[in-house]
N, C-alpha and C. Protein backbone atom coordinates (compact mmCIF):
# COMPACT_ATOMS: atom_id res chain seq x y z
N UNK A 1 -21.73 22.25 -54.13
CA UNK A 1 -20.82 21.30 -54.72
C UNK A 1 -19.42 21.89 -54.82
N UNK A 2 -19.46 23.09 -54.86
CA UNK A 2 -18.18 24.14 -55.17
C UNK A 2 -17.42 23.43 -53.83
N UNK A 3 -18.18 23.41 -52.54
CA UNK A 3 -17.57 23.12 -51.38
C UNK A 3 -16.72 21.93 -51.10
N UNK A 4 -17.56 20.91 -51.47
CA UNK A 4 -17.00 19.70 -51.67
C UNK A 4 -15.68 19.72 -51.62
N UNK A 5 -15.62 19.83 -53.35
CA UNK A 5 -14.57 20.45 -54.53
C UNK A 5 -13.26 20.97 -53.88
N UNK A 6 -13.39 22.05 -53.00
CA UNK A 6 -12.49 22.84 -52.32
C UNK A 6 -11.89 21.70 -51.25
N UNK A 7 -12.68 21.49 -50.64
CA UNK A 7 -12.15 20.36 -48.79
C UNK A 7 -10.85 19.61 -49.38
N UNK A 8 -10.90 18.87 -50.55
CA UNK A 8 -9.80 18.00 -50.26
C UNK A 8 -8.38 18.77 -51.19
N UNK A 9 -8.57 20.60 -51.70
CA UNK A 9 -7.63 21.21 -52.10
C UNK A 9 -7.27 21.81 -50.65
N UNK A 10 -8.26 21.65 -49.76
CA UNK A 10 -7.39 22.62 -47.68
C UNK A 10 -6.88 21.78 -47.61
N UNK A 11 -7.15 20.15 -47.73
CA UNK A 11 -6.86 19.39 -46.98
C UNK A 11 -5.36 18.97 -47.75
N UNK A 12 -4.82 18.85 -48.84
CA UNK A 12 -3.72 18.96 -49.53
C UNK A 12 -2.99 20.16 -49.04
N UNK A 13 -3.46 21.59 -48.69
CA UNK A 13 -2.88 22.72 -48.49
C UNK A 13 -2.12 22.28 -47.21
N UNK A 14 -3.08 22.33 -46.55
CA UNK A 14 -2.87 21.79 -44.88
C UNK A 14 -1.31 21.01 -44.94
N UNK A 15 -1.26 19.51 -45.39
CA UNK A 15 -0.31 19.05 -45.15
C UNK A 15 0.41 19.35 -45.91
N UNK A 16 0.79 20.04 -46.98
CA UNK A 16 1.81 20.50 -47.75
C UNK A 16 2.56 21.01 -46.82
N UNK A 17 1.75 22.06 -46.37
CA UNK A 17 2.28 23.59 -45.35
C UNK A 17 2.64 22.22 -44.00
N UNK A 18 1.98 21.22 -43.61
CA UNK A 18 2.73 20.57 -42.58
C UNK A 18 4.11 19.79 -42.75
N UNK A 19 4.33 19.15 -44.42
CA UNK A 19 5.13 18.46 -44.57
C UNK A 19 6.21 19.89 -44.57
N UNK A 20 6.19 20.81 -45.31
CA UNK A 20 7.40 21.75 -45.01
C UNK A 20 7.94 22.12 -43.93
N UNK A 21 7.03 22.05 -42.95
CA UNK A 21 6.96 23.04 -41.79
C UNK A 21 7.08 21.41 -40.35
N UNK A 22 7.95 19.80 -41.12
CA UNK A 22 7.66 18.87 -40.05
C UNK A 22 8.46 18.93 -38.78
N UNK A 23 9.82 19.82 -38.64
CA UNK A 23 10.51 20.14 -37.72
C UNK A 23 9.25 20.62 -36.42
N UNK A 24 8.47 21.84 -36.90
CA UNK A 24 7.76 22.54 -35.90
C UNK A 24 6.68 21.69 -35.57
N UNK A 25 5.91 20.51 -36.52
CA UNK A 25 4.59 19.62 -36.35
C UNK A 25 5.58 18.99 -35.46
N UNK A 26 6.73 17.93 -35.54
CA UNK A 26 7.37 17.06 -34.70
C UNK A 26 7.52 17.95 -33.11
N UNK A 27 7.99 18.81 -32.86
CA UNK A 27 7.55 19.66 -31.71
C UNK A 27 6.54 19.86 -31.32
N UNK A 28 5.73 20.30 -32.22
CA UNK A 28 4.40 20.09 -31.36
C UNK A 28 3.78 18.75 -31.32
N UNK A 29 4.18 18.07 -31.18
CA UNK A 29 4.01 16.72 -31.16
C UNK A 29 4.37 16.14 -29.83
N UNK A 30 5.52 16.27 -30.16
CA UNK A 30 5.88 16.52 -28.60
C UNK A 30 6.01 16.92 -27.41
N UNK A 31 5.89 18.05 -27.52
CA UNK A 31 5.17 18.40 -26.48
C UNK A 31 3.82 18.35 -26.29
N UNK A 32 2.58 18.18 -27.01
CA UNK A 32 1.74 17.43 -26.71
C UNK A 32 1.93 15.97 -25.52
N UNK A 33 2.63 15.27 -26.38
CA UNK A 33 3.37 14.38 -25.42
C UNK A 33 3.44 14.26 -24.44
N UNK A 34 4.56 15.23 -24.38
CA UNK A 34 5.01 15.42 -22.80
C UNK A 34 4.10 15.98 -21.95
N UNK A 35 3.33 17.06 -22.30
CA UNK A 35 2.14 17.62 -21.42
C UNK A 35 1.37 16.15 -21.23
N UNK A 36 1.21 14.71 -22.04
CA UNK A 36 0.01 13.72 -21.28
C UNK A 36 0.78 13.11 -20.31
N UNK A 37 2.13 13.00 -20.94
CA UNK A 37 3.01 12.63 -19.63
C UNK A 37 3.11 13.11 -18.08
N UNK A 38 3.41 14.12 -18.22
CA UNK A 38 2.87 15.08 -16.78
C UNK A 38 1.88 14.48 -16.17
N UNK A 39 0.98 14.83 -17.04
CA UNK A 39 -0.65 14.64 -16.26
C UNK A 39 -0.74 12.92 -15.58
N UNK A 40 -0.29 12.36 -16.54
CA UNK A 40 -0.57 10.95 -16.48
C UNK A 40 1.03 10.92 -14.69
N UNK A 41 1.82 11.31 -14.97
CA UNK A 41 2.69 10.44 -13.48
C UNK A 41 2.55 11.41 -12.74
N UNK A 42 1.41 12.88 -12.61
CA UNK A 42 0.95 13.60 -11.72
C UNK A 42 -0.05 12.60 -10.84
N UNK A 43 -0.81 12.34 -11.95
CA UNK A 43 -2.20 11.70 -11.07
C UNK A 43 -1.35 9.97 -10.52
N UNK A 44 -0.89 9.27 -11.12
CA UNK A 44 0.11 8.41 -10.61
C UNK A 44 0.89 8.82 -9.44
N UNK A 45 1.28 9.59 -9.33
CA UNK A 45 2.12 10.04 -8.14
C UNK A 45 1.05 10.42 -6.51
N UNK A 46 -0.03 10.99 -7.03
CA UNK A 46 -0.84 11.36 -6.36
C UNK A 46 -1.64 10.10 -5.70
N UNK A 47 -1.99 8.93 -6.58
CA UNK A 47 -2.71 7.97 -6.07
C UNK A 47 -1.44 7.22 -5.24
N UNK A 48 -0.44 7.06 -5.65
CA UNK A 48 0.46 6.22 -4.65
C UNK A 48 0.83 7.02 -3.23
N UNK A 49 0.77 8.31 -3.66
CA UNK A 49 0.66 9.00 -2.01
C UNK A 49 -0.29 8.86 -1.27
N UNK A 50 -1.05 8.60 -2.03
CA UNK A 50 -2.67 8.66 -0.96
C UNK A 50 -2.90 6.93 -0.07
N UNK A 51 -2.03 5.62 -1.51
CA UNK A 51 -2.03 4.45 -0.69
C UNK A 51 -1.15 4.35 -0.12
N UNK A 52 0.39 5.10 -0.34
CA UNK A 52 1.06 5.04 0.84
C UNK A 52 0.97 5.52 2.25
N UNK A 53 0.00 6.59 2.46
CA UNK A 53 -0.61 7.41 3.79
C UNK A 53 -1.78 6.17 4.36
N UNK A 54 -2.28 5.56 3.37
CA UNK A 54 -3.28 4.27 3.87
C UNK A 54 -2.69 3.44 4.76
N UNK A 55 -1.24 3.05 3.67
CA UNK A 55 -0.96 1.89 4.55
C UNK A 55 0.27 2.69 5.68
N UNK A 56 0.28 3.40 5.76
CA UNK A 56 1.08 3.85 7.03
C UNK A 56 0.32 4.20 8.51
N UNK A 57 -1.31 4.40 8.00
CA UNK A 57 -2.13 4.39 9.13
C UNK A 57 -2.50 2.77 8.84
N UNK A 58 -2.43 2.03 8.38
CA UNK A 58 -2.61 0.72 8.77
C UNK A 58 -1.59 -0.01 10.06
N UNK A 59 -0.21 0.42 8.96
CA UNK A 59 0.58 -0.15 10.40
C UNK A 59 0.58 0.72 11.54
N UNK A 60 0.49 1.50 11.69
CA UNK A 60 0.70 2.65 13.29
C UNK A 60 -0.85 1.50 13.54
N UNK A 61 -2.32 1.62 12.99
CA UNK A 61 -2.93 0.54 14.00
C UNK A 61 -2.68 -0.65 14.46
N UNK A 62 -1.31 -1.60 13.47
CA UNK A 62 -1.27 -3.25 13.64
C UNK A 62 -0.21 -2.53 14.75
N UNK A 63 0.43 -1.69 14.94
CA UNK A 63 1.54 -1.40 15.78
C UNK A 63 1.25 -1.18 17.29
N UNK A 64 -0.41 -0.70 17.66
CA UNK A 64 -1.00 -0.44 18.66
C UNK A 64 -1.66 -1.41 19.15
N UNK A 65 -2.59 -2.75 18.11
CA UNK A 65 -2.64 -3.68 18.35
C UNK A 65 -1.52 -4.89 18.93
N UNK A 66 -0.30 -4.29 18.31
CA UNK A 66 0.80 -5.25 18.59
C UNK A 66 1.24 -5.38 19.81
N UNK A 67 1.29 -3.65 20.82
CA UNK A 67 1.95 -3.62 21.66
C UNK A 67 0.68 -4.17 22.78
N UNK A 68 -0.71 -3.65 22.64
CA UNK A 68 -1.71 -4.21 23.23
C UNK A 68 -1.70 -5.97 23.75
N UNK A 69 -1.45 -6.45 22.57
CA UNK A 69 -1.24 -7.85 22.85
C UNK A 69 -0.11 -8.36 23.42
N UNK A 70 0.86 -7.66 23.26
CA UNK A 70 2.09 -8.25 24.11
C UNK A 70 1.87 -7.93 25.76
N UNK A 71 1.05 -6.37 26.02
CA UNK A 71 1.10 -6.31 27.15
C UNK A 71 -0.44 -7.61 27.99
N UNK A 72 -1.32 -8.10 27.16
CA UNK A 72 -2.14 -8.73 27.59
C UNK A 72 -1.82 -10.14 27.85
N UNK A 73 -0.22 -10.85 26.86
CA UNK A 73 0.37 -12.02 27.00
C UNK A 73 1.14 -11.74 28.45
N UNK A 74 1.37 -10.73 28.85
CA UNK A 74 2.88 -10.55 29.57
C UNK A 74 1.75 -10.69 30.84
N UNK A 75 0.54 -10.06 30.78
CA UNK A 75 -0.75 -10.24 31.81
C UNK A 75 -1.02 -11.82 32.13
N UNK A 76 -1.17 -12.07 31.26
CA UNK A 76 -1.81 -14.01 30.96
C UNK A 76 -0.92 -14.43 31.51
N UNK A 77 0.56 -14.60 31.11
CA UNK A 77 1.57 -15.25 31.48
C UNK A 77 2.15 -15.25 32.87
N UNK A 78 1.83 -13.89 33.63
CA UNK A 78 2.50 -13.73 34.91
C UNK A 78 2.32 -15.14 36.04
N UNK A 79 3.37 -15.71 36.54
CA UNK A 79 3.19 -17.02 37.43
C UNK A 79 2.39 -16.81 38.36
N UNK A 80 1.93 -15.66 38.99
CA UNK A 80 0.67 -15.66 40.35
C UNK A 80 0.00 -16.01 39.49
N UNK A 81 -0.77 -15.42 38.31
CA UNK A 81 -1.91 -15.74 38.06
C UNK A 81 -1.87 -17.16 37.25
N UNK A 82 -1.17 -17.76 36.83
CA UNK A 82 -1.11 -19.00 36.11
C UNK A 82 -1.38 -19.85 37.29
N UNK A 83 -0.79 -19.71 38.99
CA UNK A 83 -0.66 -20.67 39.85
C UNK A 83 -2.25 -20.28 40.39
N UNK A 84 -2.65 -19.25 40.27
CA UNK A 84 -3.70 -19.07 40.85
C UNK A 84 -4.91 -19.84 40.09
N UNK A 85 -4.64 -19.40 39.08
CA UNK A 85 -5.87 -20.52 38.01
C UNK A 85 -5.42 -21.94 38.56
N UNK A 86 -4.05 -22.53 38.45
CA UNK A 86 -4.16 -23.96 38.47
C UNK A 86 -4.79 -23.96 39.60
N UNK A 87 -4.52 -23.34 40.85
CA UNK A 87 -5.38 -23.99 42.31
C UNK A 87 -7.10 -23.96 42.25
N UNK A 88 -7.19 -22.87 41.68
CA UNK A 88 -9.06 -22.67 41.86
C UNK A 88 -9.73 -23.25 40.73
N UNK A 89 -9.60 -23.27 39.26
CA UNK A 89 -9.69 -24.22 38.29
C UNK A 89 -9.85 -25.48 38.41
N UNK A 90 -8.15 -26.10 38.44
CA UNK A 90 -7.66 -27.49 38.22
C UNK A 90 -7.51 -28.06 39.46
N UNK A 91 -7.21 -27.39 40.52
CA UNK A 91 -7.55 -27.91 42.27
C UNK A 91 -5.63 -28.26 41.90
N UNK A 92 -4.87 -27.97 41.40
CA UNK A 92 -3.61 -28.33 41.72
C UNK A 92 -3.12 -27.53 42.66
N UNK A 93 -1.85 -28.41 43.18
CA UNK A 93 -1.06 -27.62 44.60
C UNK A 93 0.17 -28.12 44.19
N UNK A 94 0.88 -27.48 44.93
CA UNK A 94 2.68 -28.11 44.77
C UNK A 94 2.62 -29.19 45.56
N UNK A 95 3.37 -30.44 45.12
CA UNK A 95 3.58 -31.60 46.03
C UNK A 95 4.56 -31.79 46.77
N UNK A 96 4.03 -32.31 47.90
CA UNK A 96 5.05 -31.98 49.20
C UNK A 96 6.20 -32.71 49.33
N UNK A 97 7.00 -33.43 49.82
CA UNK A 97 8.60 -33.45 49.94
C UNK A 97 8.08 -34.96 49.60
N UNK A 98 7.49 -35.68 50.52
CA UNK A 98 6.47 -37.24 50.22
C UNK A 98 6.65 -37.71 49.31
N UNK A 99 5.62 -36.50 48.51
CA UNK A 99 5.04 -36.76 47.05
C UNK A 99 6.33 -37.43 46.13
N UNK A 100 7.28 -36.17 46.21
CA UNK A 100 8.04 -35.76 44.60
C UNK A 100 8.86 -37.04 44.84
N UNK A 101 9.23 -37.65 43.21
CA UNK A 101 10.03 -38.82 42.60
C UNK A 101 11.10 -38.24 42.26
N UNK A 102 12.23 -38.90 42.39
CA UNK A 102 13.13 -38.36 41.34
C UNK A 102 13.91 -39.29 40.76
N UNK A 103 14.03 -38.79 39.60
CA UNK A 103 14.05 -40.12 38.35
C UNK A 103 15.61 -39.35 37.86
N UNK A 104 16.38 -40.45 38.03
CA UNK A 104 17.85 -40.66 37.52
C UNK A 104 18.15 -41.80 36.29
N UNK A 105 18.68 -41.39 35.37
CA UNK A 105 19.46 -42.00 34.26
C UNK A 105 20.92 -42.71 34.36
């Protein structure tokens, strides 16, 4: 019971000696602080490097896809092979001097 008794005369001691001494508690206070600060825009800093390296290998792949497809349009598009599909496909031919109309306004 003696024990009891005593706890809430440390616990008065304690902050006495803290209220005198609040210059050095407010420092350590702060820097507490600041040390979660660190930690906290360390690991922040660290995760945005890691999604910025993500998305930079994202685009270098949309960038390889990109050039892929332009060279497969520039393939598609070439006029031999467009005229060549229309003849064997669609059975079209150029029309001969006969054929063509020409329409004036």
């Amino acid at each position: 019971m003696d024990e009891v008794s005593r706890q809430p005369n440390l616990l008065r001691a304690i902050l006495k000696d803290v209220w005198r001494n609040k210059q050095h508690f407010l420092l350590l206070v702060a820097a507490v602080v600041s040390a979660f600060c660190v930690v906290w825009t360390t690991h922040h800093t660290r995760m945005f490097v890691e999604q910025r390296e993500s998305l930079m290998m994202s685009r270098d792949a949309l960038n390889v896809e990109w050039r892929h497809l332009l060279i497969e349009q520039n393939a598609l598009a070439e006029h031999s092979r467009v005229e060549s599909i229309a003849k064997k496909r669609l059975d079209m031919h150029r029309p001969k001097i006969k054929e063509q109309v020409v329409i004036t306004q």
